[in-house]
N, C-alpha and C. Protein backbone atom coordinates (compact mmCIF):
# COMPACT_ATOMS: atom_id res chain seq x y z
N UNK A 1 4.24 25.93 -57.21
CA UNK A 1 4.44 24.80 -56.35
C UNK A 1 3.11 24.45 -55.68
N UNK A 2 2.78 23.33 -55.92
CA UNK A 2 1.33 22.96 -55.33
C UNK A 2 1.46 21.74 -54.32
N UNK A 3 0.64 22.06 -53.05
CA UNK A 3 0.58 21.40 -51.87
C UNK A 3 -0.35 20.62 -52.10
N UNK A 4 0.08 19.41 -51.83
CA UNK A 4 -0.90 18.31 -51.99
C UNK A 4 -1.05 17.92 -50.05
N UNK A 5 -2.56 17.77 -50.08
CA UNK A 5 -2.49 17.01 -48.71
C UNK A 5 -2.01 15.57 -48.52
N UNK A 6 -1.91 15.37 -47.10
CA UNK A 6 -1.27 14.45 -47.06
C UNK A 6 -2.57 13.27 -46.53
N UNK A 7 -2.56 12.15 -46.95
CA UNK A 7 -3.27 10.78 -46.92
C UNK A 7 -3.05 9.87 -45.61
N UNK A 8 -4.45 9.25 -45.34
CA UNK A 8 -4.18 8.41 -44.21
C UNK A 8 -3.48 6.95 -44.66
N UNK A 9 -3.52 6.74 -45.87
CA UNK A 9 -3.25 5.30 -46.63
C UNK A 9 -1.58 5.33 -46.56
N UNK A 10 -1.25 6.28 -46.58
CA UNK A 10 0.39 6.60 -46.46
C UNK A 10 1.08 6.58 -45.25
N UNK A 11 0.15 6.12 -44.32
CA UNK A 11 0.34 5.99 -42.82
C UNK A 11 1.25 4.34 -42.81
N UNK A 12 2.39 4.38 -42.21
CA UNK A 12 2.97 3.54 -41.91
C UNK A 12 2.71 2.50 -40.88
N UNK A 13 1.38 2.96 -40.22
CA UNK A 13 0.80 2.19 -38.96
C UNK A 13 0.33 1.28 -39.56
N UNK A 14 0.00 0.72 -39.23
CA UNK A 14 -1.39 -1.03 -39.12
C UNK A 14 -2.36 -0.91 -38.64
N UNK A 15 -3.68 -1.49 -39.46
CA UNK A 15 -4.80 -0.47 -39.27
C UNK A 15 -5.34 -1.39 -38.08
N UNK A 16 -5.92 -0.60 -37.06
CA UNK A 16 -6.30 -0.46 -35.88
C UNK A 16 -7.95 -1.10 -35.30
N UNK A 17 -8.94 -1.34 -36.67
CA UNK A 17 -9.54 -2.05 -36.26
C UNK A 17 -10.49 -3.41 -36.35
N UNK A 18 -11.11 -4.52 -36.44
CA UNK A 18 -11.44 -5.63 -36.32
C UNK A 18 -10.51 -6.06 -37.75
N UNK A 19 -9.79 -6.94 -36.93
CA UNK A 19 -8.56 -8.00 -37.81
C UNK A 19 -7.50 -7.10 -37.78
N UNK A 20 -7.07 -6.43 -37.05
CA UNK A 20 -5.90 -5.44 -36.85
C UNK A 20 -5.00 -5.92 -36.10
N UNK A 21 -3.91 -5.47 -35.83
CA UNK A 21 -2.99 -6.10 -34.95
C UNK A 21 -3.14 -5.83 -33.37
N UNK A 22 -3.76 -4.95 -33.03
CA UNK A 22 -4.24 -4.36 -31.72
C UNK A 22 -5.60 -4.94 -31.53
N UNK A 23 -5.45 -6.33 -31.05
CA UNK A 23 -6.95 -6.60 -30.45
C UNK A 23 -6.95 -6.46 -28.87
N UNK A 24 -7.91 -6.71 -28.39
CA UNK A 24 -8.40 -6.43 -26.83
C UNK A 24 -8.11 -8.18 -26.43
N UNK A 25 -7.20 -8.16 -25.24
CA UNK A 25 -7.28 -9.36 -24.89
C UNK A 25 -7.96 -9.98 -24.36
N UNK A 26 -8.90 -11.22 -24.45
CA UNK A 26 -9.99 -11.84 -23.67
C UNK A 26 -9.56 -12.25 -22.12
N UNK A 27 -10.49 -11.33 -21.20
CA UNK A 27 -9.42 -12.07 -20.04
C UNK A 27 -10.66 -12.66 -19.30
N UNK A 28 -10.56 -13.41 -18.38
CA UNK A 28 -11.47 -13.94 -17.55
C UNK A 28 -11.97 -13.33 -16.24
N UNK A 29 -12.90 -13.44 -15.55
CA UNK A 29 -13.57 -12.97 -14.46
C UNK A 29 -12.85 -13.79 -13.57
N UNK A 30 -12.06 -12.91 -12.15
CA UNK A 30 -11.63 -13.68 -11.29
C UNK A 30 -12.32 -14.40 -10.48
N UNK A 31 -11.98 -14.86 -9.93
CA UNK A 31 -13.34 -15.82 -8.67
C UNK A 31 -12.38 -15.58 -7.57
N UNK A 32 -13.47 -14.68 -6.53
CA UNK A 32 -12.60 -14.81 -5.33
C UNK A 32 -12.10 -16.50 -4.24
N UNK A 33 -11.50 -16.36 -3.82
CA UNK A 33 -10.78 -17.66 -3.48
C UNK A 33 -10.85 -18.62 -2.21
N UNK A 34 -12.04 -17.53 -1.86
CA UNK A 34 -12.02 -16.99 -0.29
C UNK A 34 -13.88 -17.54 -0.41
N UNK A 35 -14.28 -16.97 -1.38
CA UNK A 35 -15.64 -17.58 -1.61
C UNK A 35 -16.08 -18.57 -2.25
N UNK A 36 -14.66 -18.87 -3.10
CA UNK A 36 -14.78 -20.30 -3.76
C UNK A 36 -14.68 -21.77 -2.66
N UNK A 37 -14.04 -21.70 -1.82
CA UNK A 37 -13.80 -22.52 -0.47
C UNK A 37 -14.52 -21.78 0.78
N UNK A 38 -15.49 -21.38 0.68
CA UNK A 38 -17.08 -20.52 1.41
C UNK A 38 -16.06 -20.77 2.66
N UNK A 39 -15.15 -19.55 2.63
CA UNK A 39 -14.56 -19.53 4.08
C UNK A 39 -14.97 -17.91 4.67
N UNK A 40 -15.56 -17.97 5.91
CA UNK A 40 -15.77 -17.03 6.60
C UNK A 40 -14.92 -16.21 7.09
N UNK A 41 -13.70 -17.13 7.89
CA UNK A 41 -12.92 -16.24 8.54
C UNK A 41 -11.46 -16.97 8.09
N UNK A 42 -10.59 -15.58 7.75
CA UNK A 42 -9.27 -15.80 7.29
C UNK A 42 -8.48 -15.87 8.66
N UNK A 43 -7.82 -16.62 9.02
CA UNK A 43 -6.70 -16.77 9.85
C UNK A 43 -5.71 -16.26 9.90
N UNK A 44 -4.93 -15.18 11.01
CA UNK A 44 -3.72 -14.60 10.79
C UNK A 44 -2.17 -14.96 10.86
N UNK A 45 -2.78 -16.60 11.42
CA UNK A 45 -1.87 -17.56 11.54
C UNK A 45 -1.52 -18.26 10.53
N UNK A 46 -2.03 -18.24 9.35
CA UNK A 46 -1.72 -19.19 8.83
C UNK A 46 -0.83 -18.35 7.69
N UNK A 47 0.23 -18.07 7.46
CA UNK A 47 1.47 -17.16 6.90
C UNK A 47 1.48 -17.95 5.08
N UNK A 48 1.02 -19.05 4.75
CA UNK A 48 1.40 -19.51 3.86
C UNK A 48 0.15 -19.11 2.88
N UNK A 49 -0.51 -18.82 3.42
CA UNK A 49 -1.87 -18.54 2.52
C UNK A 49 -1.91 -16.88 2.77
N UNK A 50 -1.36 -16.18 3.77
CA UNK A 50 -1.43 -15.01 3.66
C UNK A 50 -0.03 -14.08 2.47
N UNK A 51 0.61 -15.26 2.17
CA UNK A 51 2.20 -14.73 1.54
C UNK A 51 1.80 -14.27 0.39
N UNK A 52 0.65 -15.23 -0.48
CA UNK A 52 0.14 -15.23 -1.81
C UNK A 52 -0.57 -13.67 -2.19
N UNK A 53 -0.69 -13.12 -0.80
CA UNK A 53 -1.39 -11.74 -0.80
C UNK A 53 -0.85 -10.49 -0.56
N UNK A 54 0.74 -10.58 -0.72
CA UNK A 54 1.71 -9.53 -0.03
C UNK A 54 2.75 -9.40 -1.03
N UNK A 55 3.17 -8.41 -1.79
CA UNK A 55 4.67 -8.27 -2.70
C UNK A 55 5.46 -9.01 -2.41
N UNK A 56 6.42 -9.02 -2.59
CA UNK A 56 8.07 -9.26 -2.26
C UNK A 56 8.43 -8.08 -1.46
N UNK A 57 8.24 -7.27 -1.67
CA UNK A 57 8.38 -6.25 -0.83
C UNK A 57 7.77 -5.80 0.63
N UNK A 58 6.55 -6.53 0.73
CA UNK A 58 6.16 -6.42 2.47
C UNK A 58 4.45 -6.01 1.89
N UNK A 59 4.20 -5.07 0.29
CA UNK A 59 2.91 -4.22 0.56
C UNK A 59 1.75 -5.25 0.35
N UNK A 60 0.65 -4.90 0.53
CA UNK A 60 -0.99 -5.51 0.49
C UNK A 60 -0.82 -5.77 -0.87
N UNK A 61 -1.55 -6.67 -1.57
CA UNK A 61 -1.82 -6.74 -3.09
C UNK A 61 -3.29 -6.15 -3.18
N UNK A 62 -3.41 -5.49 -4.32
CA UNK A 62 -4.53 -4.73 -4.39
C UNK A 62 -5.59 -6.21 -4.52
N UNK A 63 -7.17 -5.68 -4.66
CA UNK A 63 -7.83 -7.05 -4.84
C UNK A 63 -8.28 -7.27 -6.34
N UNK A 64 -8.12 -6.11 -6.97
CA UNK A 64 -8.06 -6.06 -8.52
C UNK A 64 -7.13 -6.72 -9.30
N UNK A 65 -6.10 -7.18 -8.85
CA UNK A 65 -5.04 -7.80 -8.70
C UNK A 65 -4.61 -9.19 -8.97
N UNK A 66 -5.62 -9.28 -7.09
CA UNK A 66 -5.60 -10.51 -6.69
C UNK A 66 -6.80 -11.58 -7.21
N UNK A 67 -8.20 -10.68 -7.22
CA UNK A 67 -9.03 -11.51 -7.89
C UNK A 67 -10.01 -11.59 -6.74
N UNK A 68 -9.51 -11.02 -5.21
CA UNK A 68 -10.71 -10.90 -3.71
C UNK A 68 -11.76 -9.99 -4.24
N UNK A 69 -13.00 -10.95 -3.60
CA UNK A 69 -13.63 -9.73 -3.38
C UNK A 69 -13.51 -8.88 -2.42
N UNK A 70 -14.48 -7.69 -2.41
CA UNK A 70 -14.12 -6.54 -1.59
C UNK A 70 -14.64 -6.94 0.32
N UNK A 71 -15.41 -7.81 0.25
CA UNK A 71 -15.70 -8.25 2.11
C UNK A 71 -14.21 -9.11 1.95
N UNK A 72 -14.25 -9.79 1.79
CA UNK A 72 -12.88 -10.86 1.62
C UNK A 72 -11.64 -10.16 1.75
N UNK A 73 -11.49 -8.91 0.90
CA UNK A 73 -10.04 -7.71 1.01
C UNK A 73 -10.32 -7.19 2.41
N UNK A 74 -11.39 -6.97 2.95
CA UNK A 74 -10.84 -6.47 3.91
C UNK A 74 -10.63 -7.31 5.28
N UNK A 75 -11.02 -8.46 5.11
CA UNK A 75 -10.57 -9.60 6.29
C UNK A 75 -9.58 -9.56 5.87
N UNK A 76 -8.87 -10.12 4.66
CA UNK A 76 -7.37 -10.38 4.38
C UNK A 76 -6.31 -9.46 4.84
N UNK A 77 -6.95 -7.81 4.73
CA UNK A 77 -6.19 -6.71 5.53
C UNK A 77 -5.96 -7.11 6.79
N UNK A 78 -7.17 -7.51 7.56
CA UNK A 78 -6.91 -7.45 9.05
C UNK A 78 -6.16 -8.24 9.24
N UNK A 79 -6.05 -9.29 8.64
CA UNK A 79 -5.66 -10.53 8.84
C UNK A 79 -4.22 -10.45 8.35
N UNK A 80 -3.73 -9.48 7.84
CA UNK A 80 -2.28 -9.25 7.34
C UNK A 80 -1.51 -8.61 8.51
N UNK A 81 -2.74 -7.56 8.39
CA UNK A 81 -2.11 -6.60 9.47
C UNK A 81 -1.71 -6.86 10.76
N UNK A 82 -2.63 -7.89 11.49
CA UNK A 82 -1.98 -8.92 12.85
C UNK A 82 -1.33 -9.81 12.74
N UNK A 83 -1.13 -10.34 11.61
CA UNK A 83 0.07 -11.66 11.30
C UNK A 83 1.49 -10.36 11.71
N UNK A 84 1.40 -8.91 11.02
CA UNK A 84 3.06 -7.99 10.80
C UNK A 84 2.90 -8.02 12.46
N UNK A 85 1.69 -7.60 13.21
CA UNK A 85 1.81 -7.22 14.33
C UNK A 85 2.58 -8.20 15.16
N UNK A 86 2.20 -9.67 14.86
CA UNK A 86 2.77 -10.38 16.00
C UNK A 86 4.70 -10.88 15.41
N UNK A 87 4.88 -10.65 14.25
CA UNK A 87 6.30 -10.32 13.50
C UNK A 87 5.88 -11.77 12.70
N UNK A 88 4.53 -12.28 12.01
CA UNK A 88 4.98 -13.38 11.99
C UNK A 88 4.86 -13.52 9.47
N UNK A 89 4.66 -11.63 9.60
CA UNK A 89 4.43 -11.60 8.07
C UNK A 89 5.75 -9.86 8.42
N UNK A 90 6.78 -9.70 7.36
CA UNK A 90 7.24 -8.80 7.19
C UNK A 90 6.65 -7.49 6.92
N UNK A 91 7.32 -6.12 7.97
CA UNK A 91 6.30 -5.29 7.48
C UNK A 91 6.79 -4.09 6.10
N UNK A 92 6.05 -3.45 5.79
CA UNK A 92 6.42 -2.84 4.44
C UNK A 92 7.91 -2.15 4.49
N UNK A 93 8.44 -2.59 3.58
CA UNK A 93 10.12 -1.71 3.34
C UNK A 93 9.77 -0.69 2.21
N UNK A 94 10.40 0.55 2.66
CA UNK A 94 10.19 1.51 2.07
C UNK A 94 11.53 1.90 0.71
């Protein structure tokens, strides 16, 4: 009885690279949103522009995410965080 090895061509997969079915999707560079409208200071008042930055659930959206940059994420924090303070953004449900 003789063992034959077994072959990659006998592989039931789809081959994996350039013109394969697994390509890398082209995605675009976000532009923060915050620097696109050269705004300095985010407002904690203003709930309708801060909503776009919060789950359904109450949490922060990361800025990897969102597309902020990182000075911009962290005004938007503060700026979240005193909108929950004054009750006027929901705070996180666990």
């Amino acid at each position: 009885m003789a063992i034959t090895p077994n072959t990659r061509s006998s592989s039931p997969r789809p081959p994996s690279g350039p013109g394969g079915r697994f390509k890398k999707p082209i995605s675009r560079k976000k532009i923060c949103r915050f620097c696109a409208d050269k705004m300095d200071y985010i407002d904690f008042k203003n709930v309708n522009l801060l909503r776009n930055f919060i789950s359904d659930r109450g949490k922060i959206l990361s800025s990897r995410s969102t597309g902020v940059c990182s000075y911009h994420q962290r005004g938007l924090t503060l700026a979240i965080k005193r909108a929950r303070n004054i009750a006027l953004l929901p705070i996180t449900i666990l």
